[in-house]
Protein backbone atom coordinates (compact mmCIF):
# COMPACT_ATOMS: atom_id res chain seq x y z
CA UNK A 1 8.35 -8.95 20.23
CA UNK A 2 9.01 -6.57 17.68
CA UNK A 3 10.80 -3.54 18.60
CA UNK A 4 9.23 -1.54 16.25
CA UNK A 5 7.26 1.51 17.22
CA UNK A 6 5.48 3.80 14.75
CA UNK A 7 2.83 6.64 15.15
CA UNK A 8 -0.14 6.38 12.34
CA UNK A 9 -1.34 9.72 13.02
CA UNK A 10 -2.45 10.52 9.38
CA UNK A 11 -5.79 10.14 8.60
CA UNK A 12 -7.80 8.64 6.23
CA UNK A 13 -10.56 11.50 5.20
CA UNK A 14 -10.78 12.25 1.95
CA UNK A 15 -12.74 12.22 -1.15
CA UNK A 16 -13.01 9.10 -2.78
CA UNK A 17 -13.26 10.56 -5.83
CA UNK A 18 -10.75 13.09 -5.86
CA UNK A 19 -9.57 11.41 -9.37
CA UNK A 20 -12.61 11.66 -10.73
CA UNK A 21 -12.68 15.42 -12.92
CA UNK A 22 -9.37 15.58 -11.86
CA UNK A 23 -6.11 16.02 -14.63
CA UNK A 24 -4.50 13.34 -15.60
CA UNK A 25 -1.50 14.18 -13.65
CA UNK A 26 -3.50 14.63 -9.98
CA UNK A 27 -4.79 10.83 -11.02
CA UNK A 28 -1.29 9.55 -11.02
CA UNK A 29 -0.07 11.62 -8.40
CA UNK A 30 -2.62 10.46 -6.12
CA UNK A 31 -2.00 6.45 -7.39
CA UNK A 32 1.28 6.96 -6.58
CA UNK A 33 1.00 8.30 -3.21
CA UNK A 34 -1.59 5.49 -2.52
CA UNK A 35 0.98 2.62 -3.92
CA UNK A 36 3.81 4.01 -1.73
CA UNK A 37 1.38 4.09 1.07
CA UNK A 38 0.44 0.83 1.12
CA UNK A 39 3.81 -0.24 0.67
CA UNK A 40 4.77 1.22 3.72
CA UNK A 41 2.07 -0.55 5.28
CA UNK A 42 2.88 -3.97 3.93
CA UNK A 43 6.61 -3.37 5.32
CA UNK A 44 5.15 -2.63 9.06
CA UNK A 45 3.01 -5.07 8.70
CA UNK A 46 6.13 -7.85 7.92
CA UNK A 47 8.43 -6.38 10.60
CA UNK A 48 4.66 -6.82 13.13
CA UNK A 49 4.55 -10.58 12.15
CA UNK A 50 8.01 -11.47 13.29
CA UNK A 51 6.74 -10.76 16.76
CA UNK A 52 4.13 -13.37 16.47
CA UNK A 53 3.99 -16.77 16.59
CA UNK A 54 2.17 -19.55 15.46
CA UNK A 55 -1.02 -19.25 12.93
CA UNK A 56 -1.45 -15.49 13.65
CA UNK A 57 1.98 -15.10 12.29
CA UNK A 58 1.06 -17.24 9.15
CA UNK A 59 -2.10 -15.42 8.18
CA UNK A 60 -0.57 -11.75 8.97
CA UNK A 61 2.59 -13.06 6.59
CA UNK A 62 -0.30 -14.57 4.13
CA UNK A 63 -1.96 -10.78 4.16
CA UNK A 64 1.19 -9.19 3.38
CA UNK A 65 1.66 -11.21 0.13
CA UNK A 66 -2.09 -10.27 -0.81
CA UNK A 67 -1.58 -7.01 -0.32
CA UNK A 68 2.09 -7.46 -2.38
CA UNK A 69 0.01 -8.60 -5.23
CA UNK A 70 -2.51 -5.81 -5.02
CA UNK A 71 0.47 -3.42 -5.17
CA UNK A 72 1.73 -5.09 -8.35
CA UNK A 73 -1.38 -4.32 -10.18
CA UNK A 74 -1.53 -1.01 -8.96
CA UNK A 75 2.41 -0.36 -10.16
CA UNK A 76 1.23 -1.68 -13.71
CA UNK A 77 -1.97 0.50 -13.64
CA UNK A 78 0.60 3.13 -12.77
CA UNK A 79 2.46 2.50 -15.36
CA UNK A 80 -0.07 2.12 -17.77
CA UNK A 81 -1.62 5.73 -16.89
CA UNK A 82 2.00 7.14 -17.31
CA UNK A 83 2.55 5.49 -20.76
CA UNK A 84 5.48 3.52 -19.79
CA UNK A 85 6.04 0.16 -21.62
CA UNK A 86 6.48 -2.99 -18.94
């Protein structure tokens, strides 16, 4: 098993629309916080499937990917919102 511990004691309140009237800047500032977030997720979630076996290790590694590719739009939205050419 995975020797891994980690303490999620953040939580998860908070306007979902704190972009919305917000600057420009806040909006990327909080897209950014949200894409290094859930890359810190996707990396706990990796080191979590090595512990498993079988088909629960397959679909956890399968969700990781997914959530891989959700993080690559949200780097190019990022990008996009901060003008930078890809």
């Amino acid at each position: 098993m995975c020797e891994h511990e980690h303490e999620h004691s953040h939580t998860h309140e908070h306007s979902h629309c704190a972009a919305c009237g917000g600057t420009d800047e806040e909006t990327v500032a909080l897209l950014a916080y949200m894409l290094n977030h859930n890359r810190h997720h996707a990396d706990e979630l990796h080191e979590l499937a090595h512990g498993l076996d079988g088909q629960a290790r397959e679909l956890v590694h399968a969700a990781v990917i997914d959530i891989e590719k959700s993080n690559d739009s949200l780097q190019k939205a990022l990008k996009l919102l901060k003008k930078e050419e890809e």
